[in-house]
N, C-alpha and C. Protein backbone atom coordinates (compact mmCIF):
# COMPACT_ATOMS: atom_id res chain seq x y z
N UNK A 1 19.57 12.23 -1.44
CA UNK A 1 18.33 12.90 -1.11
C UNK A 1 17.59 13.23 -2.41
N UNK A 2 16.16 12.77 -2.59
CA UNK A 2 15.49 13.66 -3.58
C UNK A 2 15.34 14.56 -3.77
N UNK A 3 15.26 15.17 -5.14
CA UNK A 3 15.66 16.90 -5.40
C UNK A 3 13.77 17.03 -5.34
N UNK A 4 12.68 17.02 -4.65
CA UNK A 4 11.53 17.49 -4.81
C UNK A 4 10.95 18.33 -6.28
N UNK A 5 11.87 19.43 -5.90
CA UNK A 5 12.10 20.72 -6.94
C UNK A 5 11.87 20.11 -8.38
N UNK A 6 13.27 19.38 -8.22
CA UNK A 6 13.42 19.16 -10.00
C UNK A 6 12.46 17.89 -10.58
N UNK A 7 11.84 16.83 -9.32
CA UNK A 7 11.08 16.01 -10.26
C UNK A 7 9.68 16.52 -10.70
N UNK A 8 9.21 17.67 -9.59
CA UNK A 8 8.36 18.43 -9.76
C UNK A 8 8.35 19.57 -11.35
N UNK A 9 9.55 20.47 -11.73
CA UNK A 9 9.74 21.08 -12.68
C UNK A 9 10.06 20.02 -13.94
N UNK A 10 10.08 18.69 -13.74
CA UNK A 10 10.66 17.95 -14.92
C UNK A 10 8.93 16.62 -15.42
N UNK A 11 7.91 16.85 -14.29
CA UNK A 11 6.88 16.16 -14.27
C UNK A 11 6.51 16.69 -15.86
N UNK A 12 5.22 15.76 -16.42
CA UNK A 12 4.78 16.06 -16.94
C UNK A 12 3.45 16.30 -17.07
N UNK A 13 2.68 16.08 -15.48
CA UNK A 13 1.32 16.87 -14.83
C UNK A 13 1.70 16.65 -13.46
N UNK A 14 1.08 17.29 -12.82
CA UNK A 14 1.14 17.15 -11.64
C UNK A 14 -0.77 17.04 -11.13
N UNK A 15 -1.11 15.77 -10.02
CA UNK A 15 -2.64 16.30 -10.24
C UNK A 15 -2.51 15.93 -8.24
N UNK A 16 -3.05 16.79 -7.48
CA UNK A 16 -2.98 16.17 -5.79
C UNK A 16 -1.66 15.83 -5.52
N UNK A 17 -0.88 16.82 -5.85
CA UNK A 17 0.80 16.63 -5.13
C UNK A 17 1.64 14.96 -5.87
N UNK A 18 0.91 14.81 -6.95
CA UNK A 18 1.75 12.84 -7.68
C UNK A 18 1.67 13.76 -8.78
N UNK A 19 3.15 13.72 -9.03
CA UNK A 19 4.08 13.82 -10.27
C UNK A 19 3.97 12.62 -11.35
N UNK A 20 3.60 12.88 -12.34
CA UNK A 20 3.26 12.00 -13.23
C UNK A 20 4.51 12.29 -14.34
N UNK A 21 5.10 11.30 -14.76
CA UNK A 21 6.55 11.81 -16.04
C UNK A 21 6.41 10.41 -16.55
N UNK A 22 6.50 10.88 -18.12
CA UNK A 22 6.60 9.42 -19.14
C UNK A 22 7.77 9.59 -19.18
N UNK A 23 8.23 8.25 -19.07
CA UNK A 23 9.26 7.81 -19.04
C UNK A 23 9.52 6.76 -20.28
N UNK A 24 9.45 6.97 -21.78
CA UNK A 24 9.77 5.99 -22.45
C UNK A 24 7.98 5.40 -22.74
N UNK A 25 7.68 4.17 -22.51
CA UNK A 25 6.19 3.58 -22.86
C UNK A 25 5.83 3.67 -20.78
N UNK A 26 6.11 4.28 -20.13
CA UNK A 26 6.26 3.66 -18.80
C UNK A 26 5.77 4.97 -18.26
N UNK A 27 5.16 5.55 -17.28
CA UNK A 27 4.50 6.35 -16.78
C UNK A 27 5.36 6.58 -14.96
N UNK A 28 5.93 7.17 -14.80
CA UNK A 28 6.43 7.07 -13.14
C UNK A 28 5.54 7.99 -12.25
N UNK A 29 5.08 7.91 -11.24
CA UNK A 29 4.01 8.59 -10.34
C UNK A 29 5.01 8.42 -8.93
N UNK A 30 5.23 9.67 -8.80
CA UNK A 30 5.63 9.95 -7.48
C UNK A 30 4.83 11.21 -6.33
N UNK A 31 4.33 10.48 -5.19
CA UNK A 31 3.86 11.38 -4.42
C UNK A 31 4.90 12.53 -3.69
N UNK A 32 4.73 13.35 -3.94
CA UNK A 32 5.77 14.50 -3.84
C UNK A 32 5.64 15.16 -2.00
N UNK A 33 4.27 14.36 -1.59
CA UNK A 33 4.32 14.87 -0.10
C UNK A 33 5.18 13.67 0.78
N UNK A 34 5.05 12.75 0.35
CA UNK A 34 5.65 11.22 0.75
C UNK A 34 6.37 10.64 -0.66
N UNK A 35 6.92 11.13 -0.57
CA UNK A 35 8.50 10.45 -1.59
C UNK A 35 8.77 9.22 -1.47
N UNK A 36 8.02 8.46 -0.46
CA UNK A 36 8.54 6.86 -0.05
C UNK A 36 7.29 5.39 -0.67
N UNK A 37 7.01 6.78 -1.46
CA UNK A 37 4.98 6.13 -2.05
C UNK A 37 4.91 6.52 -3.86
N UNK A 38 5.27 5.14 -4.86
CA UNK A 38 5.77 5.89 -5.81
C UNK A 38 5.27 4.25 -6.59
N UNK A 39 4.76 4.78 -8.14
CA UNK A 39 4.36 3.90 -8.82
C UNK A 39 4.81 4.03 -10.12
N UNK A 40 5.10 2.97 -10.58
CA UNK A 40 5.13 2.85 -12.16
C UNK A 40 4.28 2.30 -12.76
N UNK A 41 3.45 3.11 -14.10
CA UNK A 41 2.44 2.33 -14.87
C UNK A 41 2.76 2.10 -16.17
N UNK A 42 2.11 1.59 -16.53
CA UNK A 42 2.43 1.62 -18.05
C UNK A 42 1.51 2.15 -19.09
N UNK A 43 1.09 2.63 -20.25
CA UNK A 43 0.49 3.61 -20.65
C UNK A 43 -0.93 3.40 -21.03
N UNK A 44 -0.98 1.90 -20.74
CA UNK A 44 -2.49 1.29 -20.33
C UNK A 44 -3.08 1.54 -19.10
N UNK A 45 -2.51 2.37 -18.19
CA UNK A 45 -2.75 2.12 -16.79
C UNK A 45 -2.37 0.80 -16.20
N UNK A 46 -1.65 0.35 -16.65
CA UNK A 46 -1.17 -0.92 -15.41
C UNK A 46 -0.74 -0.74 -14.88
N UNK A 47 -0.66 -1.33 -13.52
CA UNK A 47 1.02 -1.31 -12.63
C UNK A 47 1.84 -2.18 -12.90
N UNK A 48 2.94 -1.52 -13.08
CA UNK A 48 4.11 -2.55 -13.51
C UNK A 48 4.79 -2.39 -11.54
N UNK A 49 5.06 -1.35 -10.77
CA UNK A 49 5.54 -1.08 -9.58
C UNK A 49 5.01 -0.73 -8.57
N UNK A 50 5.20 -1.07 -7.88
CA UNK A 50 4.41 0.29 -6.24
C UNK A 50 4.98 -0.12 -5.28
N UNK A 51 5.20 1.27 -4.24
CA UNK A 51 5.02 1.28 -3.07
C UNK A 51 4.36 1.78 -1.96
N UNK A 52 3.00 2.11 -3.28
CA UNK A 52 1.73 2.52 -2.58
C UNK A 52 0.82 1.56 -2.05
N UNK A 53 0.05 2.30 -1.17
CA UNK A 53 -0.88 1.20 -0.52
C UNK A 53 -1.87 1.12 -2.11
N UNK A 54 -3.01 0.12 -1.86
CA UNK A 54 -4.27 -0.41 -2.28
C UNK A 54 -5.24 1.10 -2.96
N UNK A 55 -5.24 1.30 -1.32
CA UNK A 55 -6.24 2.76 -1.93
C UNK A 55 -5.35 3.95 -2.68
N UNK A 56 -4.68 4.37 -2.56
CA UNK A 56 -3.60 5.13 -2.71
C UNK A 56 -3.24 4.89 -4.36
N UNK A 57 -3.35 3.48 -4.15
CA UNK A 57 -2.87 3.29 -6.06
C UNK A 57 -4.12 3.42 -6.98
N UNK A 58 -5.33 3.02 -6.00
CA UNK A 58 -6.76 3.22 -6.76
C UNK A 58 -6.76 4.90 -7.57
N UNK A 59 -6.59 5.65 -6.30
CA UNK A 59 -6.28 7.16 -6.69
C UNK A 59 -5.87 7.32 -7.83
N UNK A 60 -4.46 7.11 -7.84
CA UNK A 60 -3.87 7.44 -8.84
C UNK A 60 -4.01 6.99 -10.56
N UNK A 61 -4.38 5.91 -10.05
CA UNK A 61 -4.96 5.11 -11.71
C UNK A 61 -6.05 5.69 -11.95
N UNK A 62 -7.22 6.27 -11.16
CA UNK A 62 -8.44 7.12 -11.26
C UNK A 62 -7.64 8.46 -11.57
N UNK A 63 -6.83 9.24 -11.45
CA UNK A 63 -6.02 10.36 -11.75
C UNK A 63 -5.57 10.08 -12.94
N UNK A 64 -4.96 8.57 -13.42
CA UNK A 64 -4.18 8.67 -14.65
C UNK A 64 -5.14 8.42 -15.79
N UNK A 65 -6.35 7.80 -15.62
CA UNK A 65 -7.14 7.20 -16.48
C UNK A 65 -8.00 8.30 -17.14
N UNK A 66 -8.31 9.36 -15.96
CA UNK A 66 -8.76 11.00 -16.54
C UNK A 66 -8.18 11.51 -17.33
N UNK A 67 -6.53 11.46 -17.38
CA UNK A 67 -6.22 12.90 -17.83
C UNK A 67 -5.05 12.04 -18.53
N UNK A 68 -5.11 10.70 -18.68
CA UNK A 68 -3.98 10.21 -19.73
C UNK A 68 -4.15 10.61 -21.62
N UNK A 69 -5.26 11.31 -21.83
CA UNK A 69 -4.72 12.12 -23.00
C UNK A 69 -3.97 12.85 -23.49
N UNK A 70 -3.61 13.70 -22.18
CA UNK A 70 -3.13 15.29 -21.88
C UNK A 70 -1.28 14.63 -21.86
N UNK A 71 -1.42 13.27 -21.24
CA UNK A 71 0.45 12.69 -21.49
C UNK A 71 0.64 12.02 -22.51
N UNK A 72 -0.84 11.66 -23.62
CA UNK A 72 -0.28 11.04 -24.81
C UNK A 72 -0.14 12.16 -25.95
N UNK A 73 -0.72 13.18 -25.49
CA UNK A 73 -0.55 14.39 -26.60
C UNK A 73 0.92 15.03 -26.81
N UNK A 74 1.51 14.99 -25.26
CA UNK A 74 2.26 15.90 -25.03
C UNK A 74 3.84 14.90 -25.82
N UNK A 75 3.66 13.14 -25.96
CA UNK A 75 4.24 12.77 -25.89
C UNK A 75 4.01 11.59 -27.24
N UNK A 76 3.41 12.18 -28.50
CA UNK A 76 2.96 11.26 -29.64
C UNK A 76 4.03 11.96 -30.30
């Protein structure tokens, strides 16, 4: 079972319930209301993964593309 809790306290933003955590050069996005909807990018915004829909991943790359300073600061 996913620990919610801890990927949430171990994220490194959280923006609309998707947990965002660098992982290495690799970005992991997990929707924390649907745990079964989860992307990996890479620090260009690509997708390297998903098991999000179309629109759903639009979101999130529009979420990561805002505020991907705030995970290269935290993580230079």
């Amino acid at each position: 079972m996913i620990d919610i809790k801890k990927i949430a306290d171990e994220a490194d933003m959280i923006i609309n319930f998707y947990a965002f955590t660098v992982s290495g050069d690799m970005v992991r996005v997990l929707n924390l209301e649907n745990t079964s909807e989860a992307a990996v990018l890479n620090m260009n915004g690509e997708m390297l993964e998903t098991t999000m829909t179309d629109d759903e991943l639009a979101q999130v790359l529009k979420y990561f593309s805002k505020n991907k300073k705030y995970l290269e600061e935290n993580h230079a």
